[in-house]
C-alpha atoms as a PDB file:
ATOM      1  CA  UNK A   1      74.475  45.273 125.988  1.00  0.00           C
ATOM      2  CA  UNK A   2      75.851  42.680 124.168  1.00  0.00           C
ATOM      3  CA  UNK A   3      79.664  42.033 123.421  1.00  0.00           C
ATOM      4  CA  UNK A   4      79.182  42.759 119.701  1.00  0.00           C
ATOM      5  CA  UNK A   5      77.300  46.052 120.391  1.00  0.00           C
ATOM      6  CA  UNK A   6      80.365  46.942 122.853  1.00  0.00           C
ATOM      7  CA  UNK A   7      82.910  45.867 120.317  1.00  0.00           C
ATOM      8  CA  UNK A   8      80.667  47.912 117.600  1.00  0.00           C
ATOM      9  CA  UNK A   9      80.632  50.940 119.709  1.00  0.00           C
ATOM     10  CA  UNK A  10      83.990  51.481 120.417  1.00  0.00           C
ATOM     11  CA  UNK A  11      84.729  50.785 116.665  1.00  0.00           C
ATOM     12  CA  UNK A  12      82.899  53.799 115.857  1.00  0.00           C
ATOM     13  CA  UNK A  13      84.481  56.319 118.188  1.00  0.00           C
ATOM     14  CA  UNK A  14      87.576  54.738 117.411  1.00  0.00           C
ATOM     15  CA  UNK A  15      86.704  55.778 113.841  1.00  0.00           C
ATOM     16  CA  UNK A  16      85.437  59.718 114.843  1.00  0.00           C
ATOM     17  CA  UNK A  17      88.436  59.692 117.037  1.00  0.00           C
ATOM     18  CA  UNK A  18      91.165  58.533 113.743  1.00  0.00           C
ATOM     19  CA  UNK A  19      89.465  61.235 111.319  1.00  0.00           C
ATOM     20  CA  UNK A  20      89.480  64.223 113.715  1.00  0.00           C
ATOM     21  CA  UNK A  21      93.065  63.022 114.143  1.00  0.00           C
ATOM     22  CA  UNK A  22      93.842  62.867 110.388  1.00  0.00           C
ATOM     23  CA  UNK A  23      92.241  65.953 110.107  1.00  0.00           C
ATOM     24  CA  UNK A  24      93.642  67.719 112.776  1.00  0.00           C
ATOM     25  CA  UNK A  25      97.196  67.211 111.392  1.00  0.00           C
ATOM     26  CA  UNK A  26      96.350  68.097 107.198  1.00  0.00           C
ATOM     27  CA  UNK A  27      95.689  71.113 109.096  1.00  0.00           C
ATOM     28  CA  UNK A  28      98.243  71.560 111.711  1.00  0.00           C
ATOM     29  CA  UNK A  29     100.966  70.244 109.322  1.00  0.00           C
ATOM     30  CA  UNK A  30     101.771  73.635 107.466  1.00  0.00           C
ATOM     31  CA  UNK A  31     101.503  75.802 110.501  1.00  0.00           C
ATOM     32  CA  UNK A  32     103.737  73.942 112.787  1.00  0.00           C
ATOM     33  CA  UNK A  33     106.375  73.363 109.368  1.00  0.00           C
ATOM     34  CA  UNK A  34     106.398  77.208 109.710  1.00  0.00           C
ATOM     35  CA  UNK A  35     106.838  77.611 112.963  1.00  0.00           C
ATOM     36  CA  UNK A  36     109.908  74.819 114.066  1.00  0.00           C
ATOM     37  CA  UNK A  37     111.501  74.789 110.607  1.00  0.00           C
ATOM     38  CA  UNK A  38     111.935  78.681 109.998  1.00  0.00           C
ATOM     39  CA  UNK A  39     114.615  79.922 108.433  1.00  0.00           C
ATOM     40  CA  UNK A  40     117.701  80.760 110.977  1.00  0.00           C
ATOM     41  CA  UNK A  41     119.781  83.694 109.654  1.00  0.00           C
ATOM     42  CA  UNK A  42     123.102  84.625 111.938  1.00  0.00           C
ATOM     43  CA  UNK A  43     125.176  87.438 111.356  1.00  0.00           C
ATOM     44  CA  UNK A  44     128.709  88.026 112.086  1.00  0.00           C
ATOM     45  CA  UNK A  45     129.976  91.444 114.000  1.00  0.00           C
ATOM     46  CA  UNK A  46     133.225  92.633 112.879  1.00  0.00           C
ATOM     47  CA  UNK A  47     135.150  95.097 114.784  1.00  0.00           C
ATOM     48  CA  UNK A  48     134.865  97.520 111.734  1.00  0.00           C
ATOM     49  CA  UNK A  49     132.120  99.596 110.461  1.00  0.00           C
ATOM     50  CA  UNK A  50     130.562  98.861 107.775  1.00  0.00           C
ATOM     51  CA  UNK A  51     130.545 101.553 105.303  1.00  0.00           C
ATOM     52  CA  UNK A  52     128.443 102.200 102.169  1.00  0.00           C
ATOM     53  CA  UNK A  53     130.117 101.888  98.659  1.00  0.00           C
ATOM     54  CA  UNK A  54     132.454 104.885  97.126  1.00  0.00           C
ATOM     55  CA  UNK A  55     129.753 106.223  94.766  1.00  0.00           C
ATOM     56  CA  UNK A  56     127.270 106.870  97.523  1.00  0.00           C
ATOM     57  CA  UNK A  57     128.939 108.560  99.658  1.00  0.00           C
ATOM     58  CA  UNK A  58     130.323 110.786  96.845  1.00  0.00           C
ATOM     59  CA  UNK A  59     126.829 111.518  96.004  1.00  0.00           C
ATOM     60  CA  UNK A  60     126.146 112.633  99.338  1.00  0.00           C
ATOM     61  CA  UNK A  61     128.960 114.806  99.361  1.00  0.00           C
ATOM     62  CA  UNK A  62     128.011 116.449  96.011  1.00  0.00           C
ATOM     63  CA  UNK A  63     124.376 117.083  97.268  1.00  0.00           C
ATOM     64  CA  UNK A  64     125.602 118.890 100.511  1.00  0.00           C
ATOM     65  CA  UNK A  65     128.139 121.009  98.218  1.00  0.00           C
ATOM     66  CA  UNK A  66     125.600 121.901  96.190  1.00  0.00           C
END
């Protein structure tokens, strides 16, 4: 084989190799965006429980009475 068949060849599957590549990552992008950016939520503990507003509980209290 010839240098310029050699030189021809591997200019090809260099080629193939690039667009699966640039394929490969439109593809991949979005998923791995979702995955290592995600949102991170953190939550602070208090030493007091958290209670649900006035009216609610007096609505409770007026169904059981009734």
């Amino acid at each position: 084989m010839a240098l310029k068949d050699v030189l021809s060849l591997c200019g090809r599957i260099g080629l193939i190799v690039a667009a699966f590549t640039f394929v490969a990552g439109i593809v991949a992008g979005p998923l791995l965006e979702k995955i290592f950016f995600s949102p991170l939520t953190v939550t602070e503990r208090t030493g007091q429980p958290i209670l649900p507003p006035a009216d609610i509980l007096s609505e409770q209290q007026s169904g059981k009475q009734g």
